[in-house]
Structure formats: C-alpha cells, structure tokens
N, C-alpha and C. Protein backbone atom coordinates (compact mmCIF):
# COMPACT_ATOMS: atom_id res chain seq x y z
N UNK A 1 1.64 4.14 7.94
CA UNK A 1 0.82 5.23 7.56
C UNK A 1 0.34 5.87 8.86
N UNK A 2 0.68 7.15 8.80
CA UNK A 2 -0.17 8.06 10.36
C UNK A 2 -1.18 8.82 9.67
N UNK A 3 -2.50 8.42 10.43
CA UNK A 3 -3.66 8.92 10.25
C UNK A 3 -3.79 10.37 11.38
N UNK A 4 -4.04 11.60 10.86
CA UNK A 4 -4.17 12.80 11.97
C UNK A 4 -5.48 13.36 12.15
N UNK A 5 -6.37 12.95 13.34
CA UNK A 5 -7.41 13.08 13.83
C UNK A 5 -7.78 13.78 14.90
N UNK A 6 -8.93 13.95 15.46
CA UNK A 6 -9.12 14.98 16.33
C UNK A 6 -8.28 14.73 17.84
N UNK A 7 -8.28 13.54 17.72
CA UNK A 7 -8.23 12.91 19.01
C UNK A 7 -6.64 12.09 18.90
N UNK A 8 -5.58 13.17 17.84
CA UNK A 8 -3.97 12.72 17.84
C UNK A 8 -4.06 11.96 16.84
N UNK A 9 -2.95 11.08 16.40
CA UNK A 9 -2.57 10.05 15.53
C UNK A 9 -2.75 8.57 15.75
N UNK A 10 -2.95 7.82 14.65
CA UNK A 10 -3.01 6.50 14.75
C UNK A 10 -2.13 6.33 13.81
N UNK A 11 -1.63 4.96 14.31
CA UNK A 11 -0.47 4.19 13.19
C UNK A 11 -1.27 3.08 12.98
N UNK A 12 -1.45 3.29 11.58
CA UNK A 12 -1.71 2.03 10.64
C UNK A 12 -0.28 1.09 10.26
N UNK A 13 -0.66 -0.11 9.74
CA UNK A 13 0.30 -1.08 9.04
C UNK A 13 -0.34 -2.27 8.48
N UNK A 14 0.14 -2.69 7.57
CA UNK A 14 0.10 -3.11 6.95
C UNK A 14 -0.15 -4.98 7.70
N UNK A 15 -1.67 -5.28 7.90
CA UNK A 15 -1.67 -6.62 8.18
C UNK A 15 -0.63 -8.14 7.36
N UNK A 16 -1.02 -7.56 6.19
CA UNK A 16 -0.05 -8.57 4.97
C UNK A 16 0.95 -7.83 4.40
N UNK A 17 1.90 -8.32 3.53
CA UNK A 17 2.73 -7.84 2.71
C UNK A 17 2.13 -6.61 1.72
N UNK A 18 2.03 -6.28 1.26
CA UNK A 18 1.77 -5.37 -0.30
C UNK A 18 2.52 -5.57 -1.13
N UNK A 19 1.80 -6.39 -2.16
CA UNK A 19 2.39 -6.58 -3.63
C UNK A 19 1.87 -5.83 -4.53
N UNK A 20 3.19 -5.66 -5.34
CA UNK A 20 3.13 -4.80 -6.44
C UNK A 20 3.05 -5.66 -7.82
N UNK A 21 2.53 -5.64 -8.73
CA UNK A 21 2.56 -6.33 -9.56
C UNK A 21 2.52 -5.47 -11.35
N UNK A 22 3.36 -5.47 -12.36
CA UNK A 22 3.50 -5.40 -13.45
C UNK A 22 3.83 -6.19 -14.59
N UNK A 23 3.45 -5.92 -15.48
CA UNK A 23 3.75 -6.66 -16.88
C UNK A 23 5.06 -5.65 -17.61
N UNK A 24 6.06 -6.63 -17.25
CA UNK A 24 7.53 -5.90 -18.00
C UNK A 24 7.71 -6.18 -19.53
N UNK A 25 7.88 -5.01 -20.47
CA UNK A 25 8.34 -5.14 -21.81
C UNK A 25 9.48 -4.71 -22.21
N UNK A 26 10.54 -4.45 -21.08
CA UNK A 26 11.82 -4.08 -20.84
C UNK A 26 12.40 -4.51 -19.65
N UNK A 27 13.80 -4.54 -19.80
CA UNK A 27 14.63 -4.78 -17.96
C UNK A 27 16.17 -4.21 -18.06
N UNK A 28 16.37 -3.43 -17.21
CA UNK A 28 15.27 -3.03 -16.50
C UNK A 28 14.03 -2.08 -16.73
N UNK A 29 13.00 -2.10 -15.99
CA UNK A 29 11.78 -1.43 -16.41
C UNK A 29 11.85 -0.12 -16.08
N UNK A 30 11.54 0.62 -17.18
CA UNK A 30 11.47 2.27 -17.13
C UNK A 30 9.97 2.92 -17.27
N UNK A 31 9.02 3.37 -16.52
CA UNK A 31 7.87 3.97 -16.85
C UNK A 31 6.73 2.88 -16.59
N UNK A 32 7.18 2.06 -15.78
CA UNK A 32 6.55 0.64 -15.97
C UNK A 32 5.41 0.92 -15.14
N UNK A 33 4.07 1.14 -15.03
CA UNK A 33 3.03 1.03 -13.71
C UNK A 33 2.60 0.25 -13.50
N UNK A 34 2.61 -0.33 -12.12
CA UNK A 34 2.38 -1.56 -10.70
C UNK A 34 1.08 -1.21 -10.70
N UNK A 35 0.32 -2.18 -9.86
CA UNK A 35 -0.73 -2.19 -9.48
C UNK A 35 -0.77 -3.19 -8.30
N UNK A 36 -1.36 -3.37 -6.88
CA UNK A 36 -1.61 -4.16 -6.00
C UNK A 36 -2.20 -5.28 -6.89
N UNK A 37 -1.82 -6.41 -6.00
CA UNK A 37 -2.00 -7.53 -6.56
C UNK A 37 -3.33 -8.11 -5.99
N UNK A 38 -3.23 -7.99 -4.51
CA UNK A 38 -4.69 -7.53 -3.60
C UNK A 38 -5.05 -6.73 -2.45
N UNK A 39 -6.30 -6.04 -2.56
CA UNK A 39 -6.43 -5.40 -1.18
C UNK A 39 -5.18 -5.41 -0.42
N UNK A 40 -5.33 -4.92 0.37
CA UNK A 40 -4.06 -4.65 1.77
C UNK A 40 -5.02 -3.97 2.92
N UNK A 41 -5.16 -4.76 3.55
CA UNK A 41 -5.76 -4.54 5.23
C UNK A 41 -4.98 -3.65 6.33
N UNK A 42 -5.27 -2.61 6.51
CA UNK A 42 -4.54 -1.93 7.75
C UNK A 42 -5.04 -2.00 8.54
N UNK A 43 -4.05 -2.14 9.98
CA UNK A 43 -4.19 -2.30 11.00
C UNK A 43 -3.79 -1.43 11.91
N UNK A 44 -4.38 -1.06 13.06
CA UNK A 44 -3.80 -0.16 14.18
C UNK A 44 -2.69 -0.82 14.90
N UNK A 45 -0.66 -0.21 15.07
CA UNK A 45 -0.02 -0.85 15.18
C UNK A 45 -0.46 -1.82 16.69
N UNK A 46 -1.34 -0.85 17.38
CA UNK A 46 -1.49 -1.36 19.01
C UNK A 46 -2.69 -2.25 19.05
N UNK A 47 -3.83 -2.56 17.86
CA UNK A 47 -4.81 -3.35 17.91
C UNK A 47 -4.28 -4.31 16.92
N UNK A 48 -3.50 -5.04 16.41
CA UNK A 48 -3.35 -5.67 15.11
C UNK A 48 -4.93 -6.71 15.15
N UNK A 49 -5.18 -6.89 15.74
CA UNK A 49 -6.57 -7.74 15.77
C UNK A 49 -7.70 -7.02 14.56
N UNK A 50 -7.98 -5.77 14.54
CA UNK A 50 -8.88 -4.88 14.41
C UNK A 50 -8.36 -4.15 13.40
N UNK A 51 -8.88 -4.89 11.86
CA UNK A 51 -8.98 -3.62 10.65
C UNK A 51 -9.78 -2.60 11.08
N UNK A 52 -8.48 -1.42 10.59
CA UNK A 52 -9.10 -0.04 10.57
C UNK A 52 -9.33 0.35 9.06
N UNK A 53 -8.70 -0.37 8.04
CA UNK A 53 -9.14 0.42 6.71
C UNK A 53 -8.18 -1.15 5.69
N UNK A 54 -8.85 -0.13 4.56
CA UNK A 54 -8.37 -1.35 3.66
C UNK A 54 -7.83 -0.37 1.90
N UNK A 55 -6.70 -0.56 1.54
CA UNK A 55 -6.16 0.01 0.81
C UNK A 55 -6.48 -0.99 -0.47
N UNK A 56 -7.08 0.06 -1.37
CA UNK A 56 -8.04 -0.92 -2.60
C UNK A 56 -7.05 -0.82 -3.61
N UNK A 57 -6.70 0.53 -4.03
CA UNK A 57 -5.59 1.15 -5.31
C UNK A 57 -4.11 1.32 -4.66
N UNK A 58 -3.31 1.50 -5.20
CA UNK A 58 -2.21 2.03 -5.06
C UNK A 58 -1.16 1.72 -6.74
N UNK A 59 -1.38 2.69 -7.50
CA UNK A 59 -0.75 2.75 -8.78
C UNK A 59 0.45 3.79 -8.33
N UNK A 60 1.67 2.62 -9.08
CA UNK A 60 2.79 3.42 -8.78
C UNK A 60 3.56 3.46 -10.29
N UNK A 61 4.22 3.88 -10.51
CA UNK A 61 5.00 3.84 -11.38
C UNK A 61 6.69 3.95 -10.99
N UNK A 62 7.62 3.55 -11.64
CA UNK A 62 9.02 2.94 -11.43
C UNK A 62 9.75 3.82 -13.11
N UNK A 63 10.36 4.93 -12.53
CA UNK A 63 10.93 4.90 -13.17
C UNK A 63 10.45 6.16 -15.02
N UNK A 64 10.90 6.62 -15.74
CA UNK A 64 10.42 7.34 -16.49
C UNK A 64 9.14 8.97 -16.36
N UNK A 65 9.03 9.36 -17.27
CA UNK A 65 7.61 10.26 -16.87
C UNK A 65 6.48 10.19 -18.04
C-alpha cells in the first residue's frame, strides 16, 4: 500500500499474512463475501519494527454482483 503525503510516499506492508475468511454454500463460490480473519498491522517497508496503521475491515467479495 503507498500512502501520498506532504512529505512524498510511504510504503506500507503487511507485518502478517492477511486472511480472508468465508462461509461457502457453493464451490466453487460465486458472490461469496470474505471478511479478515484479524486485524492486519502495517508496517513501513524501511521501519518493519514500527506500526504505522492497522487495517480493521477489508470486505471483499469473489465473484458474482
């Protein structure tokens, strides 16, 4: 993720994995919406030490409208 600020860009990433998680009533799944399984911590790629933010939501959907 590039953040654009006064002072140029930062690259975030992803401290842990990001899981997606759904309840399938088909397979393959059509229209199906994910949800993080937990938080996801970002990190500055050049500080990995030092959360810069923390990604709470991320609803996706796979497929259908």
């Amino acid at each position: 993720m590039v953040i654009n600020g006064p002072e140029g860009q930062d690259v975030l990433v992803s401290k842990n994995p990001m899981i997606l998680r759904a309840d399938l009533t088909q397979y393959p799944p059509t229209g199906t919406v994910y949800s993080l399984e937990r938080p996801v911590e970002l990190v500055e790629a050049d500080h990995p030490e030092k959360v810069a933010g923390t990604l709470l939501t991320f609803p996706a959907q796979r497929g259908g409208l």
